[in-house]
Protein backbone atom coordinates (compact mmCIF):
# COMPACT_ATOMS: atom_id res chain seq x y z
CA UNK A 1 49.57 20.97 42.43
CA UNK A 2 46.32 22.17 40.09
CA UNK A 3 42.72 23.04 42.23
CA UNK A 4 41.82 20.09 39.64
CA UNK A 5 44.04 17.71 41.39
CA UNK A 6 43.54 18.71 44.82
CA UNK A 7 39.68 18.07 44.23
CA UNK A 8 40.06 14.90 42.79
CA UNK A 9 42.11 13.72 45.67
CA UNK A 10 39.59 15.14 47.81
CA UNK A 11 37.27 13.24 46.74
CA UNK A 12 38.99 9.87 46.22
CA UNK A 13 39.97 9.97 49.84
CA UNK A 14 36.37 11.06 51.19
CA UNK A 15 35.07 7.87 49.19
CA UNK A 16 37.84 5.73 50.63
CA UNK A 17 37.00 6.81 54.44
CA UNK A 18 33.37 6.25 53.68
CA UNK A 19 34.23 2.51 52.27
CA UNK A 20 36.35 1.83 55.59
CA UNK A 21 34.44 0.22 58.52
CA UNK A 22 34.29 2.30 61.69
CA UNK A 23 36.53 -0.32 63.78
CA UNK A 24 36.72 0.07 67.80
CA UNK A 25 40.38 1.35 69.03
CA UNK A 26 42.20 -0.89 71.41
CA UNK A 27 38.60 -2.98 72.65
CA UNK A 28 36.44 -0.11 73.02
CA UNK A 29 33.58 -0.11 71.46
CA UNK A 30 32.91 2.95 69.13
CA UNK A 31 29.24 4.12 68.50
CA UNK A 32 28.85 2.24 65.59
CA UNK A 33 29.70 -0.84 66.71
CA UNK A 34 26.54 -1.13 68.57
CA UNK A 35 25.04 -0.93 65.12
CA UNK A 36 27.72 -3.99 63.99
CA UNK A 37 25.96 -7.82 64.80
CA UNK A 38 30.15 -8.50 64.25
CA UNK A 39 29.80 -6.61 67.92
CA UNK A 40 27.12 -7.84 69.92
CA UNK A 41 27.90 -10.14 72.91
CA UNK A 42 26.51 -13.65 73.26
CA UNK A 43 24.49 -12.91 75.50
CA UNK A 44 22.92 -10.54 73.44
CA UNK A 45 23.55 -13.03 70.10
CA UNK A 46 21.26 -15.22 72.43
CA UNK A 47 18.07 -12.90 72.48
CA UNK A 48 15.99 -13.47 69.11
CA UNK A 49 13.84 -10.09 69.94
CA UNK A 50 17.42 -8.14 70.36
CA UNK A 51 18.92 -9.18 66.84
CA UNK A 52 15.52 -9.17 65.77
CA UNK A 53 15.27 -5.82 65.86
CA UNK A 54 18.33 -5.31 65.34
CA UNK A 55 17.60 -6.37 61.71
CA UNK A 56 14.67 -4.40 61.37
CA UNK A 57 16.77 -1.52 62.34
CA UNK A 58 19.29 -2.65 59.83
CA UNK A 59 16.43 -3.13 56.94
CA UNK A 60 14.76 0.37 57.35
CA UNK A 61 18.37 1.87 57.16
CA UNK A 62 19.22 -0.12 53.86
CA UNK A 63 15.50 1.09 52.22
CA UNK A 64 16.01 4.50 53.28
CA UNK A 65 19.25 4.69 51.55
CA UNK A 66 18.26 3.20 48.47
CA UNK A 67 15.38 6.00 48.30
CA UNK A 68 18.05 8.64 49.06
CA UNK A 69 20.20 7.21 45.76
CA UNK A 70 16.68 7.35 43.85
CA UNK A 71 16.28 10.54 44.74
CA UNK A 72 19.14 11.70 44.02
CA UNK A 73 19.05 10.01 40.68
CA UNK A 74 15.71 11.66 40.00
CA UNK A 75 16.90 15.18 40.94
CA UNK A 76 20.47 15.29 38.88
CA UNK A 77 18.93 16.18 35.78
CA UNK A 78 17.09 19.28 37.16
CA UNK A 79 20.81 20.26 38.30
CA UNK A 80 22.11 19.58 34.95
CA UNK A 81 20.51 22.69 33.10
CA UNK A 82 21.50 25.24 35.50
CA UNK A 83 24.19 27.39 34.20
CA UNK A 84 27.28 28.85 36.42
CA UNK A 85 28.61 32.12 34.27
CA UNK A 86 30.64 34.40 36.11
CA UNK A 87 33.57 35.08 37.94
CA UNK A 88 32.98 32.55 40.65
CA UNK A 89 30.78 29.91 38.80
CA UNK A 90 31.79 26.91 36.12
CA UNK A 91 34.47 24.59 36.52
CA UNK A 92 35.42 21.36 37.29
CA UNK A 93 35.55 21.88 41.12
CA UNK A 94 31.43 23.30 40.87
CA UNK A 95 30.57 20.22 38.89
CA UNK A 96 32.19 17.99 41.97
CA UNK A 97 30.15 19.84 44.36
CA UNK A 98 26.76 20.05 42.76
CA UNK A 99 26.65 16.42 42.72
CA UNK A 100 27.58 16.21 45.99
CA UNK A 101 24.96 18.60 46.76
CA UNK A 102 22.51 16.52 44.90
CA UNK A 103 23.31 13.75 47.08
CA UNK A 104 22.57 15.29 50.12
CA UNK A 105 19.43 16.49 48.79
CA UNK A 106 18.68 13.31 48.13
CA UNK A 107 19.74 11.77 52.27
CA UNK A 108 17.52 14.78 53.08
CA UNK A 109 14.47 14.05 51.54
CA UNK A 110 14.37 10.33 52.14
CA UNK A 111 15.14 11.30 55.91
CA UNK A 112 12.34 13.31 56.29
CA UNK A 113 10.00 11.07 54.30
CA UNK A 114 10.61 10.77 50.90
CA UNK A 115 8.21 9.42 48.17
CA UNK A 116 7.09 6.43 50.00
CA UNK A 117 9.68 4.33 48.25
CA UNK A 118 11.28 3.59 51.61
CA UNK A 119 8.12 2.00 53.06
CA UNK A 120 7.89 -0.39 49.73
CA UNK A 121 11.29 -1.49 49.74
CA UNK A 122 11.56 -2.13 53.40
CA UNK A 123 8.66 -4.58 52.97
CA UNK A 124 9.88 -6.40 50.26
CA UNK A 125 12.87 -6.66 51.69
CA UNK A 126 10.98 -8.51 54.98
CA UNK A 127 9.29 -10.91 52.56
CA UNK A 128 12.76 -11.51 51.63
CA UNK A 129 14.49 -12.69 54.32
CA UNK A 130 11.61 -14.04 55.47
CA UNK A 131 11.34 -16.31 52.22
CA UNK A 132 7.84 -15.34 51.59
């Protein structure tokens, strides 16, 4: 089996266990479930400041992301232009990586602030849902 192939794999499952939903073994919660509203007992169901905030929690998350993808959108050029001569640098499996470093540049900087862009869409997305 090719380093090309092995990569690609890689990569394809990394994506797939990403896509999957984080799913509690045999009852138990898991840490993320507390995150899930597909989780939450009635009795929490039943407080509107609990899935209130809940949401809000959920709705900074979702804005936050989207500035991490706009980041990283706005840095892959600068990545682009950097050439990777010698006897360790160029390939297929480099041009996997740097974009996957780009992305986490991108998590990075919208985690410790970002642009602003976080703030925006987080509001918007309040008018939203709030049908304003």
């Amino acid at each position: 089996m090719s380093d090309l192939s092995i990569m690609s794999q890689a990569a394809q499952n990394l994506q797939h266990m990403q896509a999957q939903p984080n799913l509690s073994i045999k009852g138990k919660p898991t840490q993320n479930d507390q995150n899930n509203f597909a989780a939450l007992t009635a009795k929490q169901l039943q407080d509107p400041s609990f899935t209130k905030a809940m949401q809000q929690k959920k709705i900074r998350e979702t804005a936050v992301d989207f500035e991490a993808q706009f980041l990283s959108q706005m840095l892959k050029p600068m990545f682009e232009g950097i050439k990777t001569d010698g006897p360790m640098g160029g390939g297929h499996a480099e041009k996997m990586w740097q974009s996957m470093l780009v992305q986490e540049y991108g998590k990075s900087l919208a985690q410790s602030g970002g642009v602003g862009l976080a703030d925006e869409v987080q509001k918007q997305l309040i008018r939203a849902q709030e049908g304003m």
